[in-house]
C-alpha atoms as a PDB file:
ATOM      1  CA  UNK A   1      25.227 -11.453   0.809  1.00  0.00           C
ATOM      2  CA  UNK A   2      22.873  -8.681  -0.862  1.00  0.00           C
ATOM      3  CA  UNK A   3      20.461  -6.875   1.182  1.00  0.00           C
ATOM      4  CA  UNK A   4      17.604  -8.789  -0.176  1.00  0.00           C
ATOM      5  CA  UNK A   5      18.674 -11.772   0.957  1.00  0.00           C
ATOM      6  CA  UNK A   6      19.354 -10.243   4.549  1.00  0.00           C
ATOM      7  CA  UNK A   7      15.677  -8.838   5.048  1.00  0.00           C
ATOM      8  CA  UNK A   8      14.268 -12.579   3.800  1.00  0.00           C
ATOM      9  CA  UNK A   9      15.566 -14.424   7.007  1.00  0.00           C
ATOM     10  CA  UNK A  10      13.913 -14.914   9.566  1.00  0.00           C
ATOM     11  CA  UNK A  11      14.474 -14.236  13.303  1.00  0.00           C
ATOM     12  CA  UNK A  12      14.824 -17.737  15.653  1.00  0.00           C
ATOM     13  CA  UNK A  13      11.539 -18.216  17.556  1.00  0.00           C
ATOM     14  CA  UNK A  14      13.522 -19.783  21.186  1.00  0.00           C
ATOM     15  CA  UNK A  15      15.750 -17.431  23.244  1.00  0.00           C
ATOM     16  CA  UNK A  16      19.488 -16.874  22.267  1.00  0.00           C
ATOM     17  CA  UNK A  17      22.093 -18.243  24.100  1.00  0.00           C
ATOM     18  CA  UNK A  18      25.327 -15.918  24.810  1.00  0.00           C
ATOM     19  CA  UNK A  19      27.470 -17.663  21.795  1.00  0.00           C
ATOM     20  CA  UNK A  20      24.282 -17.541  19.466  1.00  0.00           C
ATOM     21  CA  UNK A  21      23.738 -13.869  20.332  1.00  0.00           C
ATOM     22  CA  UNK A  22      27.634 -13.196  19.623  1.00  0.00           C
ATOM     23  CA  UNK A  23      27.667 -14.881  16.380  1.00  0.00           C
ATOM     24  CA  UNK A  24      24.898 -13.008  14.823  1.00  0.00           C
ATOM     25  CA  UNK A  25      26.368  -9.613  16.505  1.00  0.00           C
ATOM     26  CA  UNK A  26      29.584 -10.329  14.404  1.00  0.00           C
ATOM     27  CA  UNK A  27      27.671 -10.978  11.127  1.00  0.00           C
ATOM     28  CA  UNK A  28      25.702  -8.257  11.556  1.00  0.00           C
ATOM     29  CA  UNK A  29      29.317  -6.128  12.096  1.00  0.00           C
ATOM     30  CA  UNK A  30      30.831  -8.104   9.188  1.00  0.00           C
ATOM     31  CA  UNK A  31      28.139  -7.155   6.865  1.00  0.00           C
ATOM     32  CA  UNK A  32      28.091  -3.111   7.868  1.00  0.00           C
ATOM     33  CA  UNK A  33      31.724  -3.500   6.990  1.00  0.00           C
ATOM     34  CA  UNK A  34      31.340  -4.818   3.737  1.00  0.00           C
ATOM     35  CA  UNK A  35      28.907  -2.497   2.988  1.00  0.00           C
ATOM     36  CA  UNK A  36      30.986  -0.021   4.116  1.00  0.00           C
ATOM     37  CA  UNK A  37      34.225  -0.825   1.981  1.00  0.00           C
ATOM     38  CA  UNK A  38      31.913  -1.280  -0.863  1.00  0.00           C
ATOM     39  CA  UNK A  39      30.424   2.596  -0.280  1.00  0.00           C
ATOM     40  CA  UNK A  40      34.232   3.520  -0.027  1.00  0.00           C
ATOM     41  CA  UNK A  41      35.040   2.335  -3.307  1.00  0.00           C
ATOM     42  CA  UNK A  42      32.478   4.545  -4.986  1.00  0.00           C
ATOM     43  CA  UNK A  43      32.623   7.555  -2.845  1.00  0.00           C
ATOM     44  CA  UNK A  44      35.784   7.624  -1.389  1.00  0.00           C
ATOM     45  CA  UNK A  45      36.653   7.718   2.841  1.00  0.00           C
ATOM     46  CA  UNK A  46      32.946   9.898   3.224  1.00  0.00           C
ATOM     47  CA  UNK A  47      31.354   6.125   2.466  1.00  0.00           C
ATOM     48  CA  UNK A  48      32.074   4.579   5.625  1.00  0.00           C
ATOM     49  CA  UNK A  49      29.940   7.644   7.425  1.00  0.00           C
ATOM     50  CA  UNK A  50      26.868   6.324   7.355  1.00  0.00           C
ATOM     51  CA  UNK A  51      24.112   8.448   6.185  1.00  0.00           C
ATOM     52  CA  UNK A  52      21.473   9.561   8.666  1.00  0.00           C
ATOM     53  CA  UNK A  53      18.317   7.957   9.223  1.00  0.00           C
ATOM     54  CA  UNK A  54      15.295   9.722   7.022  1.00  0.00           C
ATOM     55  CA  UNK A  55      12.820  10.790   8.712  1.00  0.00           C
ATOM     56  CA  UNK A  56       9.403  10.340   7.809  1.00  0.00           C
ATOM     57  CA  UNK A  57       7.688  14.147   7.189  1.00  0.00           C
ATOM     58  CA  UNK A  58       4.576  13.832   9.791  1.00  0.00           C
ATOM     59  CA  UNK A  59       2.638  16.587   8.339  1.00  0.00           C
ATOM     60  CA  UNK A  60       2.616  15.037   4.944  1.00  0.00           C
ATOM     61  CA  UNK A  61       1.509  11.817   6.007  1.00  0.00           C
ATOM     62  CA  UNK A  62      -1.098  13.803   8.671  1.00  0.00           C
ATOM     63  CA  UNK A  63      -2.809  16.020   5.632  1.00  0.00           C
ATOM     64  CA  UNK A  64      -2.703  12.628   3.436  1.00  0.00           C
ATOM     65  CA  UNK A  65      -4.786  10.758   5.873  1.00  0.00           C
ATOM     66  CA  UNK A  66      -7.057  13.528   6.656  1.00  0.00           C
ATOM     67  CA  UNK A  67      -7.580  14.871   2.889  1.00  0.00           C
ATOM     68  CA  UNK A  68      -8.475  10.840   2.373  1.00  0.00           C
ATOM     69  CA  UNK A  69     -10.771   9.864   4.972  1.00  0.00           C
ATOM     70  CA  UNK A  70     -12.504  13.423   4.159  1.00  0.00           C
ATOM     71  CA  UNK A  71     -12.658  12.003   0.592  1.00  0.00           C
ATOM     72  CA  UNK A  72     -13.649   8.968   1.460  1.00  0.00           C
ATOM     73  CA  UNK A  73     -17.224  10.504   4.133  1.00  0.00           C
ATOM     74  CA  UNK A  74     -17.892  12.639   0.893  1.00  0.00           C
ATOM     75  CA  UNK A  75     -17.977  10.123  -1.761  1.00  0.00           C
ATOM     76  CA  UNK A  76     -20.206   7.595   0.707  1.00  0.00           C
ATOM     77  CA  UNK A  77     -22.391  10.001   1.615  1.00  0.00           C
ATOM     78  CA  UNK A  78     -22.805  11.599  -2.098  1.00  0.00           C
ATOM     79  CA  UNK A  79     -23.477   7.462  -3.403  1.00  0.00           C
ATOM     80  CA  UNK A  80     -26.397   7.518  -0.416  1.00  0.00           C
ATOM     81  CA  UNK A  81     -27.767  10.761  -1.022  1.00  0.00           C
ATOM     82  CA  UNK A  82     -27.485   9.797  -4.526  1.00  0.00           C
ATOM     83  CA  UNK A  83     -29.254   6.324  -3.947  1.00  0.00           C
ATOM     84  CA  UNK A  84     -32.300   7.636  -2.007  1.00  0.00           C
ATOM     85  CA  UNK A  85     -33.166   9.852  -4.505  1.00  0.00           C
ATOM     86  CA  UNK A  86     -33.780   7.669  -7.121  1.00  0.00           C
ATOM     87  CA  UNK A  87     -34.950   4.619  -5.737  1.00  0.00           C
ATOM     88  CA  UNK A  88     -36.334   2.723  -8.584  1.00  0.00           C
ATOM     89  CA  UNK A  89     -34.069   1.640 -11.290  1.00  0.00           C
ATOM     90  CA  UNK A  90     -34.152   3.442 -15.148  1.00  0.00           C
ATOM     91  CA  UNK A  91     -35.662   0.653 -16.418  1.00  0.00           C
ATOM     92  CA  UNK A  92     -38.697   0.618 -13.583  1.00  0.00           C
ATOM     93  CA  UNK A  93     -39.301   4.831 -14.971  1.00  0.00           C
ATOM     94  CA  UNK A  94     -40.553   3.127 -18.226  1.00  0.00           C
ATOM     95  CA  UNK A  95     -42.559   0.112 -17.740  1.00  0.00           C
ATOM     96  CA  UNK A  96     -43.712  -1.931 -20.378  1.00  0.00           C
ATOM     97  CA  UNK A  97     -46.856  -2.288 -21.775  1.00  0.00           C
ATOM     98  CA  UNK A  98     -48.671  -4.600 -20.312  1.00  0.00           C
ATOM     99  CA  UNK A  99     -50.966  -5.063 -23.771  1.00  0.00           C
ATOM    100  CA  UNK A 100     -48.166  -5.848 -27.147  1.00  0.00           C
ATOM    101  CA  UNK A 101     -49.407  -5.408 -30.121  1.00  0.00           C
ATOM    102  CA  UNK A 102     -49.255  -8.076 -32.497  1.00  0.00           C
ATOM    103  CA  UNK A 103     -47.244  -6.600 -35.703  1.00  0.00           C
ATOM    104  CA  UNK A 104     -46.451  -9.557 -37.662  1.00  0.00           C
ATOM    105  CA  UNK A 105     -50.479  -9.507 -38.955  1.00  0.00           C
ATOM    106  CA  UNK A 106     -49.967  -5.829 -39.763  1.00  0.00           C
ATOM    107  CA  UNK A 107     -50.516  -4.968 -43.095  1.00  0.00           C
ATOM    108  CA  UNK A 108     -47.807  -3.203 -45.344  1.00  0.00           C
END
């Protein structure tokens, strides 16, 4: 089994007897094996140590969400500040006359 098809199933919805429980504990040992023996063959003995868990970096993600929500007030209040100022549309600045003159009868 690939890893893709692992992460597609679907845990059972009703509670897990004791034989249930002990089935899926020795898949789940089967399959770090095999993954194991497979890391072996391309890395040698180190590739049944398994690597260690990374870490997510906090203050990356912190200044991310901080630099983008400050983004985020300053554009929406620069598009309303922007909006109240000019309230009428371009075309409203220029209105048409309400007299056209006629310049098909003009004479050339």
């Amino acid at each position: 089994m690939t890893e893709k098809e692992d992460t597609t199933k679907k845990p059972e919805q009703e509670p897990l007897d004791d034989e249930a429980l002990e089935k899926l504990a020795v898949e789940e040992l089967m399959r770090e094996a095999v993954q194991g023996a497979a890391r072996a063959e391309i890395v040698g003995p180190s590739g049944w140590v398994k690597g260690p868990q990374q870490k997510t970096n906090k203050r990356f993600l912190v200044n991310t969400l901080r630099n983008a929500v400050s983004s985020n007030k300053y554009h929406s209040s620069r598009a309303a500040h922007k909006h109240s100022r000019h309230r009428s549309p371009k075309r409203d600045r220029y209105p048409e006359p309400s007299i056209k003159k006629d310049r098909s009868k003009r004479k050339n």
